[in-house]
Protein backbone atom coordinates (compact mmCIF):
# COMPACT_ATOMS: atom_id res chain seq x y z
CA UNK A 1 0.00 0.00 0.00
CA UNK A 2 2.86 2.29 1.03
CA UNK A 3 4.52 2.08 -2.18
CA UNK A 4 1.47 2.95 -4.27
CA UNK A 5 1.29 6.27 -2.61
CA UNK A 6 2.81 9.87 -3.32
CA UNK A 7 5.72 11.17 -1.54
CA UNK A 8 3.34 14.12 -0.73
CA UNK A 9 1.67 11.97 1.49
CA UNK A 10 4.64 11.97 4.14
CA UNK A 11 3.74 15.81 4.40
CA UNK A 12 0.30 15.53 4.49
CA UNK A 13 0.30 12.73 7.25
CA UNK A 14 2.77 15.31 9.74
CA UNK A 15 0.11 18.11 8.85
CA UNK A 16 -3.02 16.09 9.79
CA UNK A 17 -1.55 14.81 12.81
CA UNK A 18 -0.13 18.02 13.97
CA UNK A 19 -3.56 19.56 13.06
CA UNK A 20 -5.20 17.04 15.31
CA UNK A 21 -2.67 17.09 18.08
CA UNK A 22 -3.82 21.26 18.53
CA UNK A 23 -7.25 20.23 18.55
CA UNK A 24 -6.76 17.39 21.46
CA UNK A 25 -4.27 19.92 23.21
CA UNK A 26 -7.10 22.31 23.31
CA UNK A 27 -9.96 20.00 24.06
CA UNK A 28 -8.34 18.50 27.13
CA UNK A 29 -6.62 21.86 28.62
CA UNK A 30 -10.10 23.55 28.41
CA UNK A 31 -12.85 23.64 30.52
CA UNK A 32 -14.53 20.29 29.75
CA UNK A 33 -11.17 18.72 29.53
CA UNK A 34 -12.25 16.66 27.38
CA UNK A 35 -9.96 14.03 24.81
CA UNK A 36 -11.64 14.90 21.45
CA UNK A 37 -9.48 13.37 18.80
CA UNK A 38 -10.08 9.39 19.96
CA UNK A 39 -12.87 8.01 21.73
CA UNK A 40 -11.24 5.63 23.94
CA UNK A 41 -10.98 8.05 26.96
CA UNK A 42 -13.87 9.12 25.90
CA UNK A 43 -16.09 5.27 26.25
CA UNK A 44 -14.12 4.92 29.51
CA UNK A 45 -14.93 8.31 31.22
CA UNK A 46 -18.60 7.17 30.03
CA UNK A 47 -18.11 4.33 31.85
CA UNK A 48 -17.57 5.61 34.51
CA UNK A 49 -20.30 8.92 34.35
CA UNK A 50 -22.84 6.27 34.08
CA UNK A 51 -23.05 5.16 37.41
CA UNK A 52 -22.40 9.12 39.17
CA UNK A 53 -23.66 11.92 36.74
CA UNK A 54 -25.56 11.15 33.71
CA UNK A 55 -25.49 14.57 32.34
CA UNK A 56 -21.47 14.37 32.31
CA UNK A 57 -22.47 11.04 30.74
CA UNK A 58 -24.92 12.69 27.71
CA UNK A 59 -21.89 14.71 27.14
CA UNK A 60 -19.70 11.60 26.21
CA UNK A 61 -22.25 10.00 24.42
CA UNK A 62 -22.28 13.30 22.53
CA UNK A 63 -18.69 13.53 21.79
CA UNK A 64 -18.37 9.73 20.31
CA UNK A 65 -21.79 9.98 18.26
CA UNK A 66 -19.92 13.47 16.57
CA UNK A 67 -17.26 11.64 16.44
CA UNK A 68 -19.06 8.93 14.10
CA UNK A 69 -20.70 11.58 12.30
CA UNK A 70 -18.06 12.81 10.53
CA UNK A 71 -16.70 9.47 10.10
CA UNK A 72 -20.14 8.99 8.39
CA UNK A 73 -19.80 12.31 6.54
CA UNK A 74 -16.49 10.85 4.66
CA UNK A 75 -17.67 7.48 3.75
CA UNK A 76 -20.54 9.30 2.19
CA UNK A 77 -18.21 12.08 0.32
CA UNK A 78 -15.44 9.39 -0.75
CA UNK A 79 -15.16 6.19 -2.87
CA UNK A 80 -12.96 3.31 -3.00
CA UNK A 81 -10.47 2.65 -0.89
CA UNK A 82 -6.92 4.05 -2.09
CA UNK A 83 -6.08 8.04 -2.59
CA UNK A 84 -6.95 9.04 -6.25
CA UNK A 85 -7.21 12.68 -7.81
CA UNK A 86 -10.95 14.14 -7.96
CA UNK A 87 -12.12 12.57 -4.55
CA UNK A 88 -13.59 15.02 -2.19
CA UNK A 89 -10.58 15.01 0.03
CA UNK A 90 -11.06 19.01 -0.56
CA UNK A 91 -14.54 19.92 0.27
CA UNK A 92 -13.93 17.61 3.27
CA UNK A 93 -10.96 19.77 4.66
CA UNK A 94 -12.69 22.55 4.24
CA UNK A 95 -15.55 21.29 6.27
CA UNK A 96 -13.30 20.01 8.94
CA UNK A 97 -12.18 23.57 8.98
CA UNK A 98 -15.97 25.20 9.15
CA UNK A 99 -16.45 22.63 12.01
CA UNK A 100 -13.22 24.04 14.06
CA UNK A 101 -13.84 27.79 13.46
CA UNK A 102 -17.01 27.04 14.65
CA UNK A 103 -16.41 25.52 17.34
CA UNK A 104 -14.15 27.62 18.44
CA UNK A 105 -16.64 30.53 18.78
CA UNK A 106 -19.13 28.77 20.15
CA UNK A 107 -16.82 27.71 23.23
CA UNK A 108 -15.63 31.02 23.30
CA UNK A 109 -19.44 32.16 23.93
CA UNK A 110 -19.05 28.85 26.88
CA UNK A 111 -21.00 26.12 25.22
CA UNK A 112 -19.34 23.06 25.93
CA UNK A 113 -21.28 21.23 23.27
CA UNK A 114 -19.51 22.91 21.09
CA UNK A 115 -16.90 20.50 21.65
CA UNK A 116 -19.01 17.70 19.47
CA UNK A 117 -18.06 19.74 16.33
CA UNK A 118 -14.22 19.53 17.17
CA UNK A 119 -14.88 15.56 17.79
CA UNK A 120 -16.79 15.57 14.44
CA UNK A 121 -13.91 17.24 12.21
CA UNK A 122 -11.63 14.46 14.15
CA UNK A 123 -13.63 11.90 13.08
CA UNK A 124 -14.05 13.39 9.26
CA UNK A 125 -10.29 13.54 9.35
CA UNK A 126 -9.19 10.14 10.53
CA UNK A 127 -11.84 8.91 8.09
CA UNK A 128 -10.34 10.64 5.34
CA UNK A 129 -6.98 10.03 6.22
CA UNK A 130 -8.06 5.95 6.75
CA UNK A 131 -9.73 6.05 3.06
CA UNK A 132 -6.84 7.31 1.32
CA UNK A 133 -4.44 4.84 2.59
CA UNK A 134 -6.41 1.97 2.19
CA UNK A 135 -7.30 1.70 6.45
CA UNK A 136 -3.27 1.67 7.06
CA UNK A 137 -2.77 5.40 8.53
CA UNK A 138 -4.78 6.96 11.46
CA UNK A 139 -3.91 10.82 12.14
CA UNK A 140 -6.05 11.78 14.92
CA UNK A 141 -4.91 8.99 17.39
CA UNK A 142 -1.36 6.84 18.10
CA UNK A 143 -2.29 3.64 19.89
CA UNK A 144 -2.41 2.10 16.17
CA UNK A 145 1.11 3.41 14.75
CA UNK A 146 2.66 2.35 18.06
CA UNK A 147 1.33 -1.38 17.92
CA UNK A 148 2.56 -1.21 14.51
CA UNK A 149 6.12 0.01 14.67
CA UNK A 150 6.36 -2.49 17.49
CA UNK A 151 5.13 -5.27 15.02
CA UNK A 152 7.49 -3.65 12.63
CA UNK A 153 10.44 -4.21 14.55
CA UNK A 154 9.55 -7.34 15.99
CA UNK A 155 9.60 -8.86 12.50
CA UNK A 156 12.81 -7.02 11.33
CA UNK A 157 14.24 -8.51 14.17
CA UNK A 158 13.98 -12.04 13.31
CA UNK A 159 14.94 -11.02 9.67
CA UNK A 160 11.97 -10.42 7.79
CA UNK A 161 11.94 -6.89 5.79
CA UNK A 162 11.53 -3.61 6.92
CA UNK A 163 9.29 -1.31 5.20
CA UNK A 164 10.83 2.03 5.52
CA UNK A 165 9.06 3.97 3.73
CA UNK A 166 5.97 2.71 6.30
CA UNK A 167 8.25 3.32 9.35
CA UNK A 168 8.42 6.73 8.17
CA UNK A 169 5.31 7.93 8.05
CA UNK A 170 4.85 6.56 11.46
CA UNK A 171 7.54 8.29 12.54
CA UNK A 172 6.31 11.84 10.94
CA UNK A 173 2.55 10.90 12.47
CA UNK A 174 3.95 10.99 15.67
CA UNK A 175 6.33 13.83 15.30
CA UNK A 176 3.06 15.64 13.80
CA UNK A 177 0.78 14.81 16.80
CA UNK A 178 3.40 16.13 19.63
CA UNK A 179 4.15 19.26 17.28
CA UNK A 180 0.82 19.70 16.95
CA UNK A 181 0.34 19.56 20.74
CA UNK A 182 3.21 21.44 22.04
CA UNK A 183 1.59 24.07 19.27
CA UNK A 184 -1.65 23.59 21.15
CA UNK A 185 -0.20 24.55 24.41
CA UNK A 186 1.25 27.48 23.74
CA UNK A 187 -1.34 29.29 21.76
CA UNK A 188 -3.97 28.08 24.62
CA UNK A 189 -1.85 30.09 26.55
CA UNK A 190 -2.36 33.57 24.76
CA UNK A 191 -5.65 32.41 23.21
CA UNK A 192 -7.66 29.84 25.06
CA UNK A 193 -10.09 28.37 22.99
CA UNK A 194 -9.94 30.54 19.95
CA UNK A 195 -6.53 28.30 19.72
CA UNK A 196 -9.22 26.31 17.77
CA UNK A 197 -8.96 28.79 14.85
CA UNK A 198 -5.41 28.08 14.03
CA UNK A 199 -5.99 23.83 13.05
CA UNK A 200 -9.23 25.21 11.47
CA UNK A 201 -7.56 27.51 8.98
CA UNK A 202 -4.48 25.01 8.17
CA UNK A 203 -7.26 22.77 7.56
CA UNK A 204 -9.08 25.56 4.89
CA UNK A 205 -5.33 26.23 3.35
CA UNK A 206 -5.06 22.86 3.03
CA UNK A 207 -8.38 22.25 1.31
CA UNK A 208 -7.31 25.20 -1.32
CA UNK A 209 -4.03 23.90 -2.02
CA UNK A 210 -5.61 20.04 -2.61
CA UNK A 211 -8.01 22.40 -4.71
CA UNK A 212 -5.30 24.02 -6.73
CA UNK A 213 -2.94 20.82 -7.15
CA UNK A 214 -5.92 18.91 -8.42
CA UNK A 215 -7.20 21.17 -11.06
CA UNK A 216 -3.62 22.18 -11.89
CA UNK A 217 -2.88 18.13 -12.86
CA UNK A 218 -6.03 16.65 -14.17
């Protein structure tokens, strides 16, 4: 799969992840503290605000049904199952950047729900980025890449190959996603959660570029 993609993909992978690692930075050093670009914190904190406060509890369920929805929103946009020229991958950016700016208003204005539109542009984006590398990459979350350079190495070890190429996306994903964090931090600082605005206007460059690069090609 790895060798059937672009070598723009190594730079789009760091961008997505770094985008997403601002927009978990943000979710969890606000007010909700919240985890909004996985939902395994999320099922577990349900777990748990099931048995003591069931509005903290509607709140969850809130955050992983977004969360779903813009997974939805992708497989509905997109075809097939490998990255191809003329897919929406554009007009889904652009969303996932209407989502963020969004959000980030609303929470300014101290409506916590406002977090479900953050967890839907992480869902739209791991979606996308899961589509277009044929359900090998995740951007938004690193349990997966982990188990996988583990698995990696585990076989290299005992002589099989080494995929490179794979290893190094990995490696920018994860360089992308503590970037993106350490980003996250320090604009929370200074900005709170308009911090929000910054992934959400990468996300619209991003979109236009795609935009441009497409029509500029086909």
């Amino acid at each position: 799969m790895f060798t059937k993609l672009p070598k723009w993909v190594e730079y789009g992978a760091f961008t997505l992840a770094f985008i997403a690692g601002m927009v978990n930075a943000v979710g969890l050093l606000g007010f909700e503290q919240q985890a909004i670009s996985h939902v395994s914190g999320s099922i577990t904190s349900l777990a748990i605000e099931l048995t003591t406060n069931i509005n903290a509890a509607l709140f969850l369920i809130a955050i992983v049904l977004s969360f779903i929805l813009g997974s939805t929103l992708t497989g509905l946009m997109l075809s097939g199952g490998s990255l191809k020229l003329g897919r929406h991958y554009d007009t889904l950016l652009f969303i996932e950047g209407i989502l963020l700016l969004v959000s980030a208003q609303l929470l300014q204005h101290s409506y916590p729900y406002a977090l479900t539109l953050a967890s839907a542009a992480c869902g739209l984006q791991n979606a996308l980025a899961t589509n277009y590398s044929g359900a090998v990459v995740r951007t938004t979350h690193l349990t997966g890449i982990f188990t996988d350079l583990g698995l990696m190495l585990g076989k290299a070890l005992k002589g099989e190959a080494f995929d490179s190429r794979k290893c190094l996306v990995f490696v920018l994903i994860i360089a992308g996603f503590l970037a993106g964090g350490v980003a996250g931090v320090l604009l929370f600082k200074l900005y709170s959660v308009l911090t929000l605005v910054f992934p959400g206007i990468f996300c619209i460059v991003l979109s236009i570029t795609y935009r441009v690069y497409r029509l500029s090609v086909l």
